[in-house]
N, C-alpha and C. Protein backbone atom coordinates (compact mmCIF):
# COMPACT_ATOMS: atom_id res chain seq x y z
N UNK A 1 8.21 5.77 17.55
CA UNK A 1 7.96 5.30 16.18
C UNK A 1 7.50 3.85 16.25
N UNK A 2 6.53 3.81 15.66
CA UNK A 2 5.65 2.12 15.56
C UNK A 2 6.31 1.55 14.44
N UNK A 3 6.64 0.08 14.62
CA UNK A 3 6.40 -0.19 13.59
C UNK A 3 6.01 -0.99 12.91
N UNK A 4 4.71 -0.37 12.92
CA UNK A 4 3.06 -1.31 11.96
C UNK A 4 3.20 -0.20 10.56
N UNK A 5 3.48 -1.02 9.52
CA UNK A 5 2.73 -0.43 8.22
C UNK A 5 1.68 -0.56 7.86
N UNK A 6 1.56 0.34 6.92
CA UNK A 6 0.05 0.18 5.98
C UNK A 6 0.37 0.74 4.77
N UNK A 7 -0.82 0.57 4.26
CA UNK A 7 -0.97 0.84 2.71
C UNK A 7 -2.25 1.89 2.24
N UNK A 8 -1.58 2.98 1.70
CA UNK A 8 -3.03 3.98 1.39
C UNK A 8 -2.78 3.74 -0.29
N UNK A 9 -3.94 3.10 -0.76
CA UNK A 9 -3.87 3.08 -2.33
C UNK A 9 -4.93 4.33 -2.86
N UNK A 10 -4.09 4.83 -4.02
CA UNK A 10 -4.82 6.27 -4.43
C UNK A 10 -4.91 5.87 -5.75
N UNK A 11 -6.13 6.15 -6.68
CA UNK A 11 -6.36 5.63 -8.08
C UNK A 11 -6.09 6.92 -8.92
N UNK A 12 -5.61 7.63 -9.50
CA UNK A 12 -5.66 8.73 -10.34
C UNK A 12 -5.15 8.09 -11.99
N UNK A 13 -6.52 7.99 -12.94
CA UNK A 13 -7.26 7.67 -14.26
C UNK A 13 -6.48 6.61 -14.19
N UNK A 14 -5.76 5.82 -15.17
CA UNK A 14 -5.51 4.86 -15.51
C UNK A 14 -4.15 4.09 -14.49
N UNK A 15 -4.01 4.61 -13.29
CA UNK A 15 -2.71 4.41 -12.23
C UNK A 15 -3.34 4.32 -10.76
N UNK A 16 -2.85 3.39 -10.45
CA UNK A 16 -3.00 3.46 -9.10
C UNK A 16 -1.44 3.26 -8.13
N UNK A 17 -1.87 4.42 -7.02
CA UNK A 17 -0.23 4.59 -6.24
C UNK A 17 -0.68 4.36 -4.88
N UNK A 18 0.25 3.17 -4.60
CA UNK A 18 0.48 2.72 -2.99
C UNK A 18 1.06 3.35 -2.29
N UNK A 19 1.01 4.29 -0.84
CA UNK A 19 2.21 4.81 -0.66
C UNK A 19 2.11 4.21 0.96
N UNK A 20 3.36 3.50 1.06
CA UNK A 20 3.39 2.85 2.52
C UNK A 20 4.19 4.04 3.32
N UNK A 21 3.26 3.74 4.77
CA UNK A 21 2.91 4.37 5.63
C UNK A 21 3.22 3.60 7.19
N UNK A 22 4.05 4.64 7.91
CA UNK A 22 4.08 4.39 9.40
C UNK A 22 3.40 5.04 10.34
N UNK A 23 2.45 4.57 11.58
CA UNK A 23 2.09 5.29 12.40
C UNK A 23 3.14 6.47 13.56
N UNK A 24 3.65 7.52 13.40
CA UNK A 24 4.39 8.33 14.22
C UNK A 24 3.51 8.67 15.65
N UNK A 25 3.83 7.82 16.35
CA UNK A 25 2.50 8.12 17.85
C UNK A 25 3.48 9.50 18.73
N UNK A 26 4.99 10.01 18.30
CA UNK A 26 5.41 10.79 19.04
C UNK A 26 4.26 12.14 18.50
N UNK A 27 4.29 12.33 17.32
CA UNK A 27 3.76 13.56 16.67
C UNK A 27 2.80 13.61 16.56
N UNK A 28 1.81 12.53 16.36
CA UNK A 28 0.83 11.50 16.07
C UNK A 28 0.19 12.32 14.55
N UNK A 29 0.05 10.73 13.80
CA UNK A 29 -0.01 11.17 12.26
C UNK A 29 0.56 9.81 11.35
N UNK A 30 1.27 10.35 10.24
CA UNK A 30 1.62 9.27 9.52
C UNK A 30 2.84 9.65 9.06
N UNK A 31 3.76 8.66 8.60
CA UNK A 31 5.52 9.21 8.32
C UNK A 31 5.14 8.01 6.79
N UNK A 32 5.64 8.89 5.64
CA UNK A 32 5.56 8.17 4.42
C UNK A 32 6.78 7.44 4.42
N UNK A 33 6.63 5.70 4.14
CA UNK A 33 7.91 5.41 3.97
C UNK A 33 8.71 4.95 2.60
N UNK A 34 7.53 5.01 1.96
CA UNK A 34 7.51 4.44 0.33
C UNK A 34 6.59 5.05 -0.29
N UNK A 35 6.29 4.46 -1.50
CA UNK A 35 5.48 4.67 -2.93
C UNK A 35 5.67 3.78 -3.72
N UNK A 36 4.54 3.53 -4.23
CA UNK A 36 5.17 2.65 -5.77
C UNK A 36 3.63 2.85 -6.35
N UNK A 37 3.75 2.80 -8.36
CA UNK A 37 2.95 3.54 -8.89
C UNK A 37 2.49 1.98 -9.94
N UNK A 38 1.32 2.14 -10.09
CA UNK A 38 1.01 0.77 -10.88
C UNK A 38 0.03 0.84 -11.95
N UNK A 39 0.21 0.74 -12.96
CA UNK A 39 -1.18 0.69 -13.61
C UNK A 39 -2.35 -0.53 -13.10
N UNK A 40 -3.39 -0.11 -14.07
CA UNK A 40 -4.87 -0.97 -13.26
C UNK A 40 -3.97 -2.18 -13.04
N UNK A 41 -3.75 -2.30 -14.40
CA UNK A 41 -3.43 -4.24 -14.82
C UNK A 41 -2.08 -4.45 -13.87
N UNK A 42 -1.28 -3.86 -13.94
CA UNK A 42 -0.19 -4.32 -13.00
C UNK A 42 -0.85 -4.37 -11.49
N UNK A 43 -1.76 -3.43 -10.77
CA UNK A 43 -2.38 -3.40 -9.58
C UNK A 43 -3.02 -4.42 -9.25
N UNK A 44 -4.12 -5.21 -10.03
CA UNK A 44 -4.53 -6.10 -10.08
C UNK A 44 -3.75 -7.31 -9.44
N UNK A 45 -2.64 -7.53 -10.49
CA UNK A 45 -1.99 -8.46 -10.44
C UNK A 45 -1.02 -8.62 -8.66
N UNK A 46 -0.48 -7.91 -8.49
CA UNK A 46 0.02 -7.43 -7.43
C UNK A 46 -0.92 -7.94 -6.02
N UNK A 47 -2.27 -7.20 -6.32
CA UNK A 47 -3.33 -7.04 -5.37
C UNK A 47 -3.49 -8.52 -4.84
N UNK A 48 -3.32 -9.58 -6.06
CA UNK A 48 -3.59 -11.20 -6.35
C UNK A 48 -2.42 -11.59 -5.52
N UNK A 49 -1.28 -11.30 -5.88
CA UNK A 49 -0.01 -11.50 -4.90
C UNK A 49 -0.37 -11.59 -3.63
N UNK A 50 -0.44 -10.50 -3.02
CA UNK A 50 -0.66 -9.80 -1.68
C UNK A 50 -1.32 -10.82 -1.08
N UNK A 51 -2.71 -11.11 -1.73
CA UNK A 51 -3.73 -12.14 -1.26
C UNK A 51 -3.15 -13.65 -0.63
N UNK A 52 -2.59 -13.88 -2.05
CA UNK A 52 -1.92 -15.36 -2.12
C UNK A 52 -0.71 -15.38 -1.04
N UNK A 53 -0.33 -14.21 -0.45
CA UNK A 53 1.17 -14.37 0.50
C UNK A 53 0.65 -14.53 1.68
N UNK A 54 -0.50 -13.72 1.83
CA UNK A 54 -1.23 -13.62 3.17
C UNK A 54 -2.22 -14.92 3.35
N UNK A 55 -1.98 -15.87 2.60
CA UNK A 55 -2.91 -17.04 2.48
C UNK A 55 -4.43 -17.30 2.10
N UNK A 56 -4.48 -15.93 1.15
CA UNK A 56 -6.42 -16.08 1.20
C UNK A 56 -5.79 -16.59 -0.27
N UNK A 57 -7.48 -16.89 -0.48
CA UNK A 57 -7.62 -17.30 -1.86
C UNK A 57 -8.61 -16.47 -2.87
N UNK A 58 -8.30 -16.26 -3.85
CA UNK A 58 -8.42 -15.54 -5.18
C UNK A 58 -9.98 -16.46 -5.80
């Protein structure tokens, strides 16, 4: 079990859902380790977060 996450963002109409993700290299594939569900405007905002933690700029 790795452990590097990621993030698969899925848009369905007015929501978008993050669902974090581990690489499983025994099985090889992906092991879901989360979710979280956002509208546009909350996604947005979030997305701006992410940016600003990781040091880029907006």
């Amino acid at each position: 079990m790795s452990d590097a996450l990621g993030i698969i963002w899925n848009r369905n109409g007015d929501n978008v859902t993050g669902t974090i993700v581990r690489p499983n290299v025994e099985r090889g594939g992906l092991d879901t380790v989360g979710s979280v569900t956002y509208t546009l405007e909350q996604a947005a905002k979030v997305a701006g977060q992410l940016i600003d933690a990781i040091g880029g700029k907006q």
